[in-house]
C-alpha atoms as a PDB file:
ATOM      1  CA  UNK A   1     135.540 -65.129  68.326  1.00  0.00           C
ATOM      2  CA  UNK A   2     132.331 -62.158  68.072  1.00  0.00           C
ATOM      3  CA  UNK A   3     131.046 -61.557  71.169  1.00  0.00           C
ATOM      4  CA  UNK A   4     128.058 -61.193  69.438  1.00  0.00           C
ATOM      5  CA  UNK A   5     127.905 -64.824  68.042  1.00  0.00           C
ATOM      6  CA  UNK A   6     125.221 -65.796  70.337  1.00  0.00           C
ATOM      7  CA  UNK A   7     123.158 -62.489  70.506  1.00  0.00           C
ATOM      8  CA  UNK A   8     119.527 -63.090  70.372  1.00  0.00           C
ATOM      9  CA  UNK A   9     120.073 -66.883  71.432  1.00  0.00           C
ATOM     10  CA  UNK A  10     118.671 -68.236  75.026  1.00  0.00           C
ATOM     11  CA  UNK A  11     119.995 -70.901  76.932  1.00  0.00           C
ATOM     12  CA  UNK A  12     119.033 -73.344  79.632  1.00  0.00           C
ATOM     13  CA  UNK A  13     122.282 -74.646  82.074  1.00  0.00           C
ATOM     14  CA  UNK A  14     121.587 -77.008  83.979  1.00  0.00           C
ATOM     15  CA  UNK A  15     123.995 -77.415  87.476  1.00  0.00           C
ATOM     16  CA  UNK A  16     125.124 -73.997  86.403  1.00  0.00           C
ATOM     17  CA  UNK A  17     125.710 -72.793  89.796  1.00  0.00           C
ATOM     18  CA  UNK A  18     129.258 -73.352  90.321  1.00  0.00           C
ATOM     19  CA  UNK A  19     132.139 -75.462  88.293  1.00  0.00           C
ATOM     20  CA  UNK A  20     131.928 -76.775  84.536  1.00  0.00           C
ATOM     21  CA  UNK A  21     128.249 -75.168  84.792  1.00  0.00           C
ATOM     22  CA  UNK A  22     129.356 -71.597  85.923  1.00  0.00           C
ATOM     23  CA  UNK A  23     131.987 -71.405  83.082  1.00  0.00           C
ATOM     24  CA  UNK A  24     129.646 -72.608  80.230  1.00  0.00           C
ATOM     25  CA  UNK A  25     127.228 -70.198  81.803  1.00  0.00           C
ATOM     26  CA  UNK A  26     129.863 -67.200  81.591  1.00  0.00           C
ATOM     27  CA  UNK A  27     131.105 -67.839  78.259  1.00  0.00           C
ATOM     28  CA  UNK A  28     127.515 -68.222  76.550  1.00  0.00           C
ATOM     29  CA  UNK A  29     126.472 -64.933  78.342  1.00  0.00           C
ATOM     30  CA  UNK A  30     129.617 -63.577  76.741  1.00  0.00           C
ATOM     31  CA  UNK A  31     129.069 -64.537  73.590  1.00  0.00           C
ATOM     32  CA  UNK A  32     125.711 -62.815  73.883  1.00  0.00           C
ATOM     33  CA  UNK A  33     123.286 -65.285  74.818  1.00  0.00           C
ATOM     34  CA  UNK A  34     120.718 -64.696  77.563  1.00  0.00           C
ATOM     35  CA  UNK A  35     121.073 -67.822  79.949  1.00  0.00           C
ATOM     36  CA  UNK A  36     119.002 -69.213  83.153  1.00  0.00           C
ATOM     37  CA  UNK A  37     120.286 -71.511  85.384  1.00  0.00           C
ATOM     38  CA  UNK A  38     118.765 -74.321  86.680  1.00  0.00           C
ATOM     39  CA  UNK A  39     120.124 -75.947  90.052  1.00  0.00           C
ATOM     40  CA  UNK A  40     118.824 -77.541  93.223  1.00  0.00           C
ATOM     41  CA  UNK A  41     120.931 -75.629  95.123  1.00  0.00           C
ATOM     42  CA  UNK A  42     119.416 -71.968  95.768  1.00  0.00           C
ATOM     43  CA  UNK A  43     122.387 -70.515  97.939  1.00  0.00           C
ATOM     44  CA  UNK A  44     124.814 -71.380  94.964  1.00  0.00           C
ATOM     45  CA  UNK A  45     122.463 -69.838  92.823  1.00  0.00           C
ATOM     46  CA  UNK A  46     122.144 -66.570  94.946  1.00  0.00           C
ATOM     47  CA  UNK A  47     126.220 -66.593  94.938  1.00  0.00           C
ATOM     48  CA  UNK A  48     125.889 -67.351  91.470  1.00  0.00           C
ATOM     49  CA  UNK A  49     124.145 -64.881  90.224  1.00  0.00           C
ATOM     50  CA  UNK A  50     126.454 -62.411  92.125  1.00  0.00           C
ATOM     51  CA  UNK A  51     129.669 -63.551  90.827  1.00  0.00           C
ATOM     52  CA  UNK A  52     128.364 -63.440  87.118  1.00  0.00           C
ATOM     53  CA  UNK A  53     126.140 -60.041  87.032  1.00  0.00           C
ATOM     54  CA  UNK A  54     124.980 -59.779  83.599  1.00  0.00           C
ATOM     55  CA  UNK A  55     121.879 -58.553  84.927  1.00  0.00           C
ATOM     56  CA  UNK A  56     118.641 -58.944  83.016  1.00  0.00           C
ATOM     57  CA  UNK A  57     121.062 -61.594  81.047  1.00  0.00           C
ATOM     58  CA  UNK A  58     121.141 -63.884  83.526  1.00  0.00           C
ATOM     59  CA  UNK A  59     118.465 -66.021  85.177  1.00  0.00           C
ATOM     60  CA  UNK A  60     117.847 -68.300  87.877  1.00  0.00           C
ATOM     61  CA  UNK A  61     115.535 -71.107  88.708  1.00  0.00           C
ATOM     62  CA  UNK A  62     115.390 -73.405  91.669  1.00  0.00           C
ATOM     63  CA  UNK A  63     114.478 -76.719  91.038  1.00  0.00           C
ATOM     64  CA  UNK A  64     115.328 -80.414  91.554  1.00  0.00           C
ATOM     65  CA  UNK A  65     115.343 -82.365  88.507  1.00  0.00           C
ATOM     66  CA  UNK A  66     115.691 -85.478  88.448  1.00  0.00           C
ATOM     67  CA  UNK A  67     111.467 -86.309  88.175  1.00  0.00           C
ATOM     68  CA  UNK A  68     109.579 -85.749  85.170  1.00  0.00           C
ATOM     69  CA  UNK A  69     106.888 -83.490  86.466  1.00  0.00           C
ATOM     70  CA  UNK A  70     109.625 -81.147  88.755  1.00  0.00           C
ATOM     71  CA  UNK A  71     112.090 -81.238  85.393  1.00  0.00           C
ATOM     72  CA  UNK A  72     109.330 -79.933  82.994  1.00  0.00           C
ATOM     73  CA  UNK A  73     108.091 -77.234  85.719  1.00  0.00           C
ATOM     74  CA  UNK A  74     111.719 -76.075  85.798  1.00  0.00           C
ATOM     75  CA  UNK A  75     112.161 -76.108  82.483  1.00  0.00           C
ATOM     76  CA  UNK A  76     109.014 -74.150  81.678  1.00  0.00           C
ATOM     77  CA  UNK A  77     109.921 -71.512  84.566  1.00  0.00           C
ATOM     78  CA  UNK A  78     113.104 -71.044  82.594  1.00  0.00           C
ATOM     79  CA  UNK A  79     111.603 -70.509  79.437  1.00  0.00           C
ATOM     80  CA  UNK A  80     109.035 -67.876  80.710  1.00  0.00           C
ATOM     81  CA  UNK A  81     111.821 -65.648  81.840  1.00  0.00           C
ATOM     82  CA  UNK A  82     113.925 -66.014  78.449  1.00  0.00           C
ATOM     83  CA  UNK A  83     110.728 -65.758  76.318  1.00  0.00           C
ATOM     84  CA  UNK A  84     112.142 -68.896  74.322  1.00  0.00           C
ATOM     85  CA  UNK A  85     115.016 -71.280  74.684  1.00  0.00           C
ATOM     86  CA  UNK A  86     117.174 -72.001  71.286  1.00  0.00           C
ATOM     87  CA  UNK A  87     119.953 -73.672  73.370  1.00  0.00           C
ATOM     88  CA  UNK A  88     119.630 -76.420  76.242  1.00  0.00           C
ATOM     89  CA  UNK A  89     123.130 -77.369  78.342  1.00  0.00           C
ATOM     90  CA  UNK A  90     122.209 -80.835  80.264  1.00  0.00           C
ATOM     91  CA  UNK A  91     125.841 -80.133  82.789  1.00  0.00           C
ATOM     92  CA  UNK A  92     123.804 -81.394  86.034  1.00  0.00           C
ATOM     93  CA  UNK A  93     125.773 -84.169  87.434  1.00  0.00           C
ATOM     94  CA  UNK A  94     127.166 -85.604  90.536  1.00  0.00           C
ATOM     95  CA  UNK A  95     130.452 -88.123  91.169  1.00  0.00           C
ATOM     96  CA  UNK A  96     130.553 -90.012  93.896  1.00  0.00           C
ATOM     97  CA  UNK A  97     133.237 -92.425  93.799  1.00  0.00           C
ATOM     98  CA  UNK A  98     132.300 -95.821  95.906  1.00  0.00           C
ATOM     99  CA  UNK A  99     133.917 -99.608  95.021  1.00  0.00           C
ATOM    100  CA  UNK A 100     131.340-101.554  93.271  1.00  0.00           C
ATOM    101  CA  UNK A 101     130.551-103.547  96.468  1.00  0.00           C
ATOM    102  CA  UNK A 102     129.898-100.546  98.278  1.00  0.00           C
ATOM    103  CA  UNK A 103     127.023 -99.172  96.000  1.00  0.00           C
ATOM    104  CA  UNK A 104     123.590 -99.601  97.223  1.00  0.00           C
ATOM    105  CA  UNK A 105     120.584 -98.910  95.925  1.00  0.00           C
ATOM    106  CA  UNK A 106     120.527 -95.312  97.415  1.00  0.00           C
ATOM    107  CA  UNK A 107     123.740 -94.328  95.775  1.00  0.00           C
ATOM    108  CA  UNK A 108     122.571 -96.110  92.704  1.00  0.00           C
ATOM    109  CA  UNK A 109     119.813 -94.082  92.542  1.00  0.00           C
ATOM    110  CA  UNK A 110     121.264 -91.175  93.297  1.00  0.00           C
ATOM    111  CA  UNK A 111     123.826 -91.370  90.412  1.00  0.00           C
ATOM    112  CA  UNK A 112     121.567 -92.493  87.661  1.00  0.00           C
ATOM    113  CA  UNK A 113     118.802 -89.827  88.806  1.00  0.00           C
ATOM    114  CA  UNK A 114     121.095 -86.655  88.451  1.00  0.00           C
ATOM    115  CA  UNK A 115     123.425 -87.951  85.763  1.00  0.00           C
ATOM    116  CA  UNK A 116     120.905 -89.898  83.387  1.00  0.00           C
ATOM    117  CA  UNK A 117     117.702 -89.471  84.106  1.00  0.00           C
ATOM    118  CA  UNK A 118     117.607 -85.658  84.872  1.00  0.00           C
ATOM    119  CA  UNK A 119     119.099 -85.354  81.081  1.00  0.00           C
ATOM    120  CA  UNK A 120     116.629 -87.430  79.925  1.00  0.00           C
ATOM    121  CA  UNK A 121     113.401 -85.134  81.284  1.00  0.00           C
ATOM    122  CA  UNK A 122     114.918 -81.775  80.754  1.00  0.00           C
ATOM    123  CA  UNK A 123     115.874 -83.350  76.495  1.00  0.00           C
ATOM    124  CA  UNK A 124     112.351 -84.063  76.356  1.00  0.00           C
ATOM    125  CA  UNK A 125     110.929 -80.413  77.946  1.00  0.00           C
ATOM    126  CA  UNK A 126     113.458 -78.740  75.632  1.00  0.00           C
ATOM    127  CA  UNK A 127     112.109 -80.720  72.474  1.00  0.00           C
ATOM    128  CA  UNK A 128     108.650 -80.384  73.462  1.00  0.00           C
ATOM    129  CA  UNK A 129     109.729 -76.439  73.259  1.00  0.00           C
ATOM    130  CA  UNK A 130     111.721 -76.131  70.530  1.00  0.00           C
ATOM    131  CA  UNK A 131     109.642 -78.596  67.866  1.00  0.00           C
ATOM    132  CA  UNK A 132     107.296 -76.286  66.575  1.00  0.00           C
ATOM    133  CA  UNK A 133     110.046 -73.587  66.345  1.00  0.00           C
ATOM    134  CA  UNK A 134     111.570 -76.390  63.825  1.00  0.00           C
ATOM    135  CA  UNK A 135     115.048 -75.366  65.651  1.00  0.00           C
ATOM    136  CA  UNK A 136     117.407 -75.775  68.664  1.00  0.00           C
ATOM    137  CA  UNK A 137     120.183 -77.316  70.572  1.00  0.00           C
ATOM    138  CA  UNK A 138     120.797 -79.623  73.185  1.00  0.00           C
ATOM    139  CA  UNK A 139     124.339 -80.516  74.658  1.00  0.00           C
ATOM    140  CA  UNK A 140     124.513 -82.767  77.201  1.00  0.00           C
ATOM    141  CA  UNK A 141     127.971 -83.298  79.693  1.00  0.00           C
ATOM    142  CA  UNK A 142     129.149 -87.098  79.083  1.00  0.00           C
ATOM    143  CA  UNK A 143     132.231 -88.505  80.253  1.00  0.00           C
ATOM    144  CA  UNK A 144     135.712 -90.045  78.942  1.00  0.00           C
ATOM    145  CA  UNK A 145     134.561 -92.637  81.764  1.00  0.00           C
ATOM    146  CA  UNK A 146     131.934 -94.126  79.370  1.00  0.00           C
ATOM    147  CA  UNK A 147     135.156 -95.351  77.580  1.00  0.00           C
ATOM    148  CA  UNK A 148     137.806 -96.211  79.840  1.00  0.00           C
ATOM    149  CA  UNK A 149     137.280 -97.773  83.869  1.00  0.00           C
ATOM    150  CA  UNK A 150     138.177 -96.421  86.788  1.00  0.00           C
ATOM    151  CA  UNK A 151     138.230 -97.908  90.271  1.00  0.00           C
ATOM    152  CA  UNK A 152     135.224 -97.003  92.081  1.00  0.00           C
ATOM    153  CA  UNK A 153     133.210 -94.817  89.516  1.00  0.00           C
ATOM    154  CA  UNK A 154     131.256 -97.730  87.451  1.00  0.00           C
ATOM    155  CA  UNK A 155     127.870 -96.740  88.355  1.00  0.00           C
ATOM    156  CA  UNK A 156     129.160 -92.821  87.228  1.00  0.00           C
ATOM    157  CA  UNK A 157     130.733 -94.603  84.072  1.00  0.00           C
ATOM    158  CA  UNK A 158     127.400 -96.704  83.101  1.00  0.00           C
ATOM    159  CA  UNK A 159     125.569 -93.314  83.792  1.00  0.00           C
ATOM    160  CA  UNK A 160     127.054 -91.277  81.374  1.00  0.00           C
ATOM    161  CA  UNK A 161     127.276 -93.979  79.143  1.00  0.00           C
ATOM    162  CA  UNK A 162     123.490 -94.137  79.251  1.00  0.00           C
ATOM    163  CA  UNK A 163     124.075 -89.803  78.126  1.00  0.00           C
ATOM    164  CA  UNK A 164     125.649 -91.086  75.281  1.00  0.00           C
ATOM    165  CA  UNK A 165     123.315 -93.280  74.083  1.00  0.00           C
ATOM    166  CA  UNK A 166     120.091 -91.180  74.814  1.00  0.00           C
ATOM    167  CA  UNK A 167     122.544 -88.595  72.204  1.00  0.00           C
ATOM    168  CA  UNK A 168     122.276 -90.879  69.591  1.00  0.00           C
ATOM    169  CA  UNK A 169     118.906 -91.774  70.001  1.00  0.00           C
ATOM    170  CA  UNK A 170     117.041 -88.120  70.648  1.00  0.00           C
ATOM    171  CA  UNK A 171     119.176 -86.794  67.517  1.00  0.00           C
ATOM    172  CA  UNK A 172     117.819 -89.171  65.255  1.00  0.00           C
ATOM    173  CA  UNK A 173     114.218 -88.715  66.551  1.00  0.00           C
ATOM    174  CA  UNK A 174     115.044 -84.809  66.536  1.00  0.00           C
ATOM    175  CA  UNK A 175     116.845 -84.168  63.310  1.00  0.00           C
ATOM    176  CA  UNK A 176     113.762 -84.064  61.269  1.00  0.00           C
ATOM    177  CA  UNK A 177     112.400 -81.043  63.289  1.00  0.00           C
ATOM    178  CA  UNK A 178     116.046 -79.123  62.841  1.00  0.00           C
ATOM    179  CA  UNK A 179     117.112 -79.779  67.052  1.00  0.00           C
ATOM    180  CA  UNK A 180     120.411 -80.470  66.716  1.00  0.00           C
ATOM    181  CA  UNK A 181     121.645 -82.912  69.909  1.00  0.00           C
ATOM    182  CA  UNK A 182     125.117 -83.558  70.954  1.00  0.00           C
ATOM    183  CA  UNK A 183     127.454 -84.510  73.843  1.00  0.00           C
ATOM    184  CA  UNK A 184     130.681 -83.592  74.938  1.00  0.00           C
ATOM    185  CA  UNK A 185     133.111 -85.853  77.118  1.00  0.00           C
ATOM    186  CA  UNK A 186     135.609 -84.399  79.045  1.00  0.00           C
ATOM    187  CA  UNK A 187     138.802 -85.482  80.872  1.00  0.00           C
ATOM    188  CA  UNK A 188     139.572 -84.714  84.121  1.00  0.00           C
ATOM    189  CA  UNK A 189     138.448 -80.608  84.670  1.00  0.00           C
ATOM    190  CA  UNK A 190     140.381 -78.462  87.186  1.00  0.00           C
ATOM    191  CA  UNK A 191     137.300 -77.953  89.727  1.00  0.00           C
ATOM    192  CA  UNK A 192     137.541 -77.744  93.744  1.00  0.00           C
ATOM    193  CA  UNK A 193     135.687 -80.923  93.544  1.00  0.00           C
ATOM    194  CA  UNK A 194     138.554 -82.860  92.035  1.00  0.00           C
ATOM    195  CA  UNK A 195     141.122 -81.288  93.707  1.00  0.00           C
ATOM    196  CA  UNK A 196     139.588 -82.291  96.968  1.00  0.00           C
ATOM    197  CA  UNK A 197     139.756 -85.819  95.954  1.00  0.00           C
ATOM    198  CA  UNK A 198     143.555 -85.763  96.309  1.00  0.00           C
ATOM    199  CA  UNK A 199     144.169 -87.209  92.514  1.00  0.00           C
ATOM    200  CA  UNK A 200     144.599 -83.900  90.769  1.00  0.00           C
ATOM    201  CA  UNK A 201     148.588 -84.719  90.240  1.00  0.00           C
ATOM    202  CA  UNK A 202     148.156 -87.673  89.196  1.00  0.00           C
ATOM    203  CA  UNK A 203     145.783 -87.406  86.667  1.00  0.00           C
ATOM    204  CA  UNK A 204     147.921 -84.399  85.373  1.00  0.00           C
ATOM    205  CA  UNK A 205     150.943 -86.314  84.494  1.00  0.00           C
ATOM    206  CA  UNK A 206     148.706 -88.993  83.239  1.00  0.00           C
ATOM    207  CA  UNK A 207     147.532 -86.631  80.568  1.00  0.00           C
ATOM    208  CA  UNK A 208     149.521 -86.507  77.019  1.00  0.00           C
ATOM    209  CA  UNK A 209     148.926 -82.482  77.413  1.00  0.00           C
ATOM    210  CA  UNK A 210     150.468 -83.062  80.326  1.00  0.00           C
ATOM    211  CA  UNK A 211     147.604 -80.757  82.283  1.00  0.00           C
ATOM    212  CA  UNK A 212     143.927 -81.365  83.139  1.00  0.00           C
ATOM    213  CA  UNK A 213     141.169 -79.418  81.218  1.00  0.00           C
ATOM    214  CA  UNK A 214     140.811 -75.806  82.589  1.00  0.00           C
ATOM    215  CA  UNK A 215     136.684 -75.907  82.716  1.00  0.00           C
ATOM    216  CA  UNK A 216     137.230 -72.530  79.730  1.00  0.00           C
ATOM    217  CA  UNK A 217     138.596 -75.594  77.513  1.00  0.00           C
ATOM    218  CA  UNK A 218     135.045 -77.713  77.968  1.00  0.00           C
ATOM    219  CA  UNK A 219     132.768 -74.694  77.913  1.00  0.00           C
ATOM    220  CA  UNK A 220     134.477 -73.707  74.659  1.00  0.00           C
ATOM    221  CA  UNK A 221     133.514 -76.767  72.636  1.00  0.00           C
ATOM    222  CA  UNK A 222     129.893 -76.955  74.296  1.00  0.00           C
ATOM    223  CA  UNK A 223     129.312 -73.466  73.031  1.00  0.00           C
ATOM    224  CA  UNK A 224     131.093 -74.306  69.860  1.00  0.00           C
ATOM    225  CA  UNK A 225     128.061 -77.568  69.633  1.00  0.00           C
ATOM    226  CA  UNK A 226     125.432 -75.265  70.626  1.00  0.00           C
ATOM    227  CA  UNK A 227     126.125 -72.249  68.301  1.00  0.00           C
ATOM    228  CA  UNK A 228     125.093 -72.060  64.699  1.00  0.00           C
ATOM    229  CA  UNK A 229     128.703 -72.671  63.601  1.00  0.00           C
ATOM    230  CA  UNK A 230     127.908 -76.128  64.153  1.00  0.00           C
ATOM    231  CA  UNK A 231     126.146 -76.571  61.137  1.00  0.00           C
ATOM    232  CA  UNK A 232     126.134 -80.901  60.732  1.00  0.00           C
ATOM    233  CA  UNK A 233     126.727 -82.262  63.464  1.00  0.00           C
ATOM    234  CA  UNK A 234     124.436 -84.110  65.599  1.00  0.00           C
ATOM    235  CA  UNK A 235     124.053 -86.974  67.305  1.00  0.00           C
ATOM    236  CA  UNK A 236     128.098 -86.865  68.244  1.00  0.00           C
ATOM    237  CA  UNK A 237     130.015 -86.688  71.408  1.00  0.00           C
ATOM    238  CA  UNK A 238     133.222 -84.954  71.045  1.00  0.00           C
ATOM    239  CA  UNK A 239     135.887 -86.620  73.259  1.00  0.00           C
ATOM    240  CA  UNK A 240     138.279 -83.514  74.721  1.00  0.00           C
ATOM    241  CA  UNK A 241     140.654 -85.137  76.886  1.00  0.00           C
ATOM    242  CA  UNK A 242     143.833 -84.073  77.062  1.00  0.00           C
ATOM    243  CA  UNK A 243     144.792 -86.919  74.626  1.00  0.00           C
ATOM    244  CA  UNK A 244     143.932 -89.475  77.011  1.00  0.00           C
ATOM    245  CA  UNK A 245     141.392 -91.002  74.036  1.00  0.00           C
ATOM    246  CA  UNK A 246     142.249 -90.477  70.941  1.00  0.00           C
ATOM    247  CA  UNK A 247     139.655 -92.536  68.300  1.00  0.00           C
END
């Protein structure tokens, strides 16, 4: 693939300071996009920034997202040090696993507020952006867990069904201003944060492919999604999971 295939482009990531983020991050900065990072966490940014260079390539904003008024400020911070944004990555999420009779309100909030409702501000910043342009993309980071239980992640799983759904309905609103929106939903991804859950085996062997997703394997089809070789698709999530759905 060029390395030049994104040159000009600009991208937002949000929760692009470390994991799935960090790697979507790297590979659209490789394939020539300028990219800023959005993330609540400034000392991941600051270690971010450091273990990607890029220089002038890169940016980073500080900001928690999950309210309207703090996701549009963000979002508009971002876009006034790329100039423009063609390309908007909604990756901020969090997964903490609790049995259903252990989630309270707090944790309910919590879930829903980075996973859903975080995507939903930032889609509607970037479309507020990109509709007089008459062109952009969003992709936004479901989950194979919208499909398929498992034990203590059903507020996570209604979550990111709730991403899918908001993809559907934000495409069809979008489409007629040429903003192309999408999702992608992985399988298990080879992060620290999964390995420290002690289930990293098992979901290998659980796998047709027999592995879980290296996070290069995700970032690959969000750029794909995001890039102009993506010419009629919207309104999709792409299932990439090893094989454990196959539709």
């Amino acid at each position: 693939m060029s390395s030049d295939e994104l040159a000009g482009k600009t991208a937002v990531v949000t929760g692009g300071a470390k994991g799935l983020g960090q790697e979507i991050t790297k590979l659209l900065l490789e394939r020539g996009a300028k990219v800023a990072i959005i993330d609540i966490d400034a000392e991941g940014l600051a270690r971010a920034e450091e273990e990607i260079g890029q220089g002038d390539r890169l940016k980073t904003v500080q900001g928690d997202i999950r309210r309207r008024e703090n996701a549009h400020a963000a979002f508009a911070r971002a876009a006034e040090k790329l100039g423009h944004v063609d390309i908007l990555v909604n990756n901020a999420g969090v997964y903490p696993r609790k049995p259903m009779m252990e989630i309270d309100d707090e944790t309910w909030d919590f879930v829903f507020d980075v996973n859903l409702r975080s995507m939903f501000h930032m889609t509607v910043a970037a479309a507020q952006h990109m509709k007089p342009r008459k062109k952009g993309s969003v992709v936004s980071i479901a989950s194979i867990d919208a499909y398929i239980p498992y034990a203590k992640n059903s507020h996570y799983a209604a979550a990111k069904a709730g991403v899918i759904s908001f993809t559907k309905s934000f495409a069809q609103e979008l489409a007629p201003d040429g903003i192309y929106v999408n999702a992608v939903s992985p399988g298990p991804i080879d992060t620290p944060n999964l390995r420290a859950l002690g289930i990293y085996e098992d979901l290998a062997r659980s796998t047709p492919l027999g592995r879980v997703a290296a996070p290069r394997d995700i970032a690959e089809v969000v750029v794909f999604l995001a890039s102009d070789r993506n010419r009629y698709m919207t309104g999709e999530t792409v299932i990439a999971s090893g094989g454990i759905i196959m539709v």
